[in-house]
C-alpha atoms as a PDB file:
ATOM      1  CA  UNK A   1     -12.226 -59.863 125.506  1.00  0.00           C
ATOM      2  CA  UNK A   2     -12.497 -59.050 128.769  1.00  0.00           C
ATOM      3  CA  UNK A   3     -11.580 -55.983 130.936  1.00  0.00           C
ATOM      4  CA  UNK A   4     -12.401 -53.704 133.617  1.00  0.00           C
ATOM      5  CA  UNK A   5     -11.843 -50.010 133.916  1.00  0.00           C
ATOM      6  CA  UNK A   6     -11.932 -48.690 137.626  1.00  0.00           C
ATOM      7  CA  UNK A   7     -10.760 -46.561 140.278  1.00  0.00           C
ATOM      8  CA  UNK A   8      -8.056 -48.383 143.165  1.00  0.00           C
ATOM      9  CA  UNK A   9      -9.210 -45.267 145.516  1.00  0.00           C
ATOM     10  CA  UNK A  10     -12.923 -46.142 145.260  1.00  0.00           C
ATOM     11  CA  UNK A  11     -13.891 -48.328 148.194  1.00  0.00           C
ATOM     12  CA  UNK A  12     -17.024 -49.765 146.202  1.00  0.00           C
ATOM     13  CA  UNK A  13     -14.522 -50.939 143.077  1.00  0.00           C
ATOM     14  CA  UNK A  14     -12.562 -52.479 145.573  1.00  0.00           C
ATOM     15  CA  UNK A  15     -15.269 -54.148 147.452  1.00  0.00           C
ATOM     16  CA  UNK A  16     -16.833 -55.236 143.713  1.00  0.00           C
ATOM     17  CA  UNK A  17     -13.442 -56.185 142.602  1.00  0.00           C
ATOM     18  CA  UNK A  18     -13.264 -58.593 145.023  1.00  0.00           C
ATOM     19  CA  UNK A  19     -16.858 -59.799 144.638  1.00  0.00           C
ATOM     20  CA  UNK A  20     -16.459 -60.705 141.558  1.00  0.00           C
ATOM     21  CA  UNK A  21     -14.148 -62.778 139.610  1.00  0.00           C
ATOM     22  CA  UNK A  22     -11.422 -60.908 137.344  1.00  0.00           C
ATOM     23  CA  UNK A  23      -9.194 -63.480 136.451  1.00  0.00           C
ATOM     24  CA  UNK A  24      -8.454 -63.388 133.046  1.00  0.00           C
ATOM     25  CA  UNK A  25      -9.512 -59.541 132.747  1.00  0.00           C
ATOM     26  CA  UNK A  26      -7.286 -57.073 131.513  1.00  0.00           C
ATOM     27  CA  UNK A  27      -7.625 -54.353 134.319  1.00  0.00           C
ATOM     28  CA  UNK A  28      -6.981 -50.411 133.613  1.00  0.00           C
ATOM     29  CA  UNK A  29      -7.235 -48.141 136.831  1.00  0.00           C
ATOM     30  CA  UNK A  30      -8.259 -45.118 135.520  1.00  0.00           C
ATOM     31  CA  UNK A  31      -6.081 -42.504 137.289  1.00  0.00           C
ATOM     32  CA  UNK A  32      -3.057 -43.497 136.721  1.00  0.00           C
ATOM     33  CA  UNK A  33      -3.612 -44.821 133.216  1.00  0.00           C
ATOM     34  CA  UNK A  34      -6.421 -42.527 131.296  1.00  0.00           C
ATOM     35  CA  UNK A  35      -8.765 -44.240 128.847  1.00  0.00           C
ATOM     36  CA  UNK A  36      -7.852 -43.163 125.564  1.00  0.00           C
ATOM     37  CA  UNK A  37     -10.340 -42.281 123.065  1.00  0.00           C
ATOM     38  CA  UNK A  38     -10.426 -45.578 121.097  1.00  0.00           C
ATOM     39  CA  UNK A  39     -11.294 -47.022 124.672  1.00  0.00           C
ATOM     40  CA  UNK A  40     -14.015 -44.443 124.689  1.00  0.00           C
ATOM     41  CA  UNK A  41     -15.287 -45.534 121.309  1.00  0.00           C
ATOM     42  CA  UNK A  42     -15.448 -49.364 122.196  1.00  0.00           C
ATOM     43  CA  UNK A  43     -17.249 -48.269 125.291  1.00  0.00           C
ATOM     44  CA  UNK A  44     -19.580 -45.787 123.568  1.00  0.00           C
ATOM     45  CA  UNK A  45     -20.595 -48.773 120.942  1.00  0.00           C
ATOM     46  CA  UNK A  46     -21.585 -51.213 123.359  1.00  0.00           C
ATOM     47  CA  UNK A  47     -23.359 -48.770 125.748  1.00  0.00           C
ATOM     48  CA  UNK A  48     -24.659 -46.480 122.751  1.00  0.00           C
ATOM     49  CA  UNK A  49     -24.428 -43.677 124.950  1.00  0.00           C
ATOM     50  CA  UNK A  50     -21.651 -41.331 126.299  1.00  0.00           C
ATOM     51  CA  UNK A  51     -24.442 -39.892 129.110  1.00  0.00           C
ATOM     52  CA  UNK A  52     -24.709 -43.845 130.270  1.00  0.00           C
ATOM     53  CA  UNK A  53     -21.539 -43.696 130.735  1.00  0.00           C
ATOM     54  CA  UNK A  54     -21.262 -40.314 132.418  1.00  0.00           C
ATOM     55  CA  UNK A  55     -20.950 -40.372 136.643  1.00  0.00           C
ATOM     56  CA  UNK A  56     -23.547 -37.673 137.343  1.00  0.00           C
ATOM     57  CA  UNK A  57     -22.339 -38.190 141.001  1.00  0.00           C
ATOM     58  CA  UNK A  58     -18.997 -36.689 140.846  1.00  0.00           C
ATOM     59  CA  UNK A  59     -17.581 -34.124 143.003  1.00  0.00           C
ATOM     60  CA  UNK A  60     -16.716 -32.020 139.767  1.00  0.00           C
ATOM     61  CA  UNK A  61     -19.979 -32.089 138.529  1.00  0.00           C
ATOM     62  CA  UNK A  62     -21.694 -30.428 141.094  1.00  0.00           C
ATOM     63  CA  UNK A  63     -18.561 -28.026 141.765  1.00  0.00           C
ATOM     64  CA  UNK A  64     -18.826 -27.491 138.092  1.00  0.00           C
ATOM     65  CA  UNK A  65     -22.568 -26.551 137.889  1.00  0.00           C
ATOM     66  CA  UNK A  66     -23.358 -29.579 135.412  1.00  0.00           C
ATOM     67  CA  UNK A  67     -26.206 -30.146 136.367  1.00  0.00           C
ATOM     68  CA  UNK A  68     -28.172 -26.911 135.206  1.00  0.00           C
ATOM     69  CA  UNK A  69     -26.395 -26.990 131.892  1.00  0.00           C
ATOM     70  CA  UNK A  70     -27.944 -29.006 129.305  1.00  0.00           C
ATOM     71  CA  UNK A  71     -25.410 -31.212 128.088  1.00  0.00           C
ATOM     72  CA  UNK A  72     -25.049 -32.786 124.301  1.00  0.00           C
ATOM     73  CA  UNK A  73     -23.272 -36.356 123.826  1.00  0.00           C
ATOM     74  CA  UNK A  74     -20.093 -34.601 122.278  1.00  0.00           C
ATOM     75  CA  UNK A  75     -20.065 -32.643 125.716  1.00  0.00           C
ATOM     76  CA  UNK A  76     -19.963 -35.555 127.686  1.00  0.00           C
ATOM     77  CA  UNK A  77     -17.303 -37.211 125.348  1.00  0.00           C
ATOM     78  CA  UNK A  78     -14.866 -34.585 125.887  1.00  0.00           C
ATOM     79  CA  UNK A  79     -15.511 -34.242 129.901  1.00  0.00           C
ATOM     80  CA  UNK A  80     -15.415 -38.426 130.080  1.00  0.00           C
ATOM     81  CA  UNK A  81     -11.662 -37.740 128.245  1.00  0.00           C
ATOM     82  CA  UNK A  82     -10.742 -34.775 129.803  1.00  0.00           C
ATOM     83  CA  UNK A  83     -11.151 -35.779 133.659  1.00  0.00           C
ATOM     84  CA  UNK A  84     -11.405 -39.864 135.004  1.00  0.00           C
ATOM     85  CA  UNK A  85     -13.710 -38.402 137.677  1.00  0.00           C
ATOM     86  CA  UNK A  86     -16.266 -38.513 135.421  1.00  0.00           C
ATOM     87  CA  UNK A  87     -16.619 -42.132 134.427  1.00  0.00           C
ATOM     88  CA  UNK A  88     -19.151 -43.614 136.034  1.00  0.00           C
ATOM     89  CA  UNK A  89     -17.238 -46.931 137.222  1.00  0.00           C
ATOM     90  CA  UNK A  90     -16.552 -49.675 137.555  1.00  0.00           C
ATOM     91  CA  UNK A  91     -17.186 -50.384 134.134  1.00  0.00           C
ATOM     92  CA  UNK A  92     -16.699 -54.227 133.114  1.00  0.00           C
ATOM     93  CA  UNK A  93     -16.633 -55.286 129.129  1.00  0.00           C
ATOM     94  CA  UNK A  94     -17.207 -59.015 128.502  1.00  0.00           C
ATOM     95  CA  UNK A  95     -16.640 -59.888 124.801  1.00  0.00           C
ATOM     96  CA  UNK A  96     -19.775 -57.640 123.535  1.00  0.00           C
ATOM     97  CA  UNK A  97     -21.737 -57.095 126.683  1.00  0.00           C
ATOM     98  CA  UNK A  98     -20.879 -53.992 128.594  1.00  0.00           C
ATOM     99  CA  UNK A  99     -21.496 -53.667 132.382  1.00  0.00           C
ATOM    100  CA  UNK A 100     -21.591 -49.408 134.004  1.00  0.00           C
ATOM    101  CA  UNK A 101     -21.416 -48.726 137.553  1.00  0.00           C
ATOM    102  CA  UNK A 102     -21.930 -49.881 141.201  1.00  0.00           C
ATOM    103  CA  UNK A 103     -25.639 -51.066 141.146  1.00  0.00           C
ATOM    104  CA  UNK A 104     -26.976 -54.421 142.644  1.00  0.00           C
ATOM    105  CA  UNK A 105     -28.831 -54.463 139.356  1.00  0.00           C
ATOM    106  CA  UNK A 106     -25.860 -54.175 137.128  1.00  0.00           C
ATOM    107  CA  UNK A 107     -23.309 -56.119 139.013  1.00  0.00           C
ATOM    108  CA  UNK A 108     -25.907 -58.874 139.288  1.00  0.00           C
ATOM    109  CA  UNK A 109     -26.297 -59.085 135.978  1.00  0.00           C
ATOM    110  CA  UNK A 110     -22.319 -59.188 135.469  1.00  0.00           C
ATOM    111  CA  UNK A 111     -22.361 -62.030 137.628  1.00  0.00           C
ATOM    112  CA  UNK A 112     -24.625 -64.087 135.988  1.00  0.00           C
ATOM    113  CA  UNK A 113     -22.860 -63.648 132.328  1.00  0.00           C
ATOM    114  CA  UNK A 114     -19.393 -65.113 134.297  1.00  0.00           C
END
């Protein structure tokens, strides 16, 4: 399987988009089409981790005062379901290999399993 979940407002999905090669990926932007929560749960098992795949660089989560609040898993589950903001993205699944966010690092690596 492969698919990509990201944002067609973000300028650095766009410009990754285009970097890398998505044919044959299923492709969900986020905004208009929500993940649902057994999207969450296949993303949660191959990260292990709804923090990983929490955007601590949001707007909302500085307007919302995340930051000082200590924050379980379960929390970030339900704020990664109840606004798209919040996923960090893009966020690229390749048959059991999950790829989070913008970094040189990461999108590397996503080039290398293609």
């Amino acid at each position: 399987m492969k698919k990509v979940y990201f944002l067609q407002t973000c300028d650095t999905c766009r410009r990754i988009l285009k970097e890398v090669n998505t044919d044959g990926f299923e492709r969900q932007e986020i905004k208009a089409n929500n993940i649902s929560v057994e999207q969450l749960e296949e993303m949660y098992a191959l990260s292990g981790s709804y923090e990983a795949l929490f955007n601590k660089r949001a707007k909302l989560y500085k307007a919302m005062d995340l930051k000082n609040q200590e924050l379980s898993e379960a929390d970030y589950r339900q704020f990664l379901l109840d606004e798209y903001t919040f996923l960090k993205r893009p966020v690229f699944i390749v048959d059991d290999k999950i790829f989070i966010g913008n970094s040189k690092k990461v999108i590397e690596s996503l080039k290398n399993i293609l």
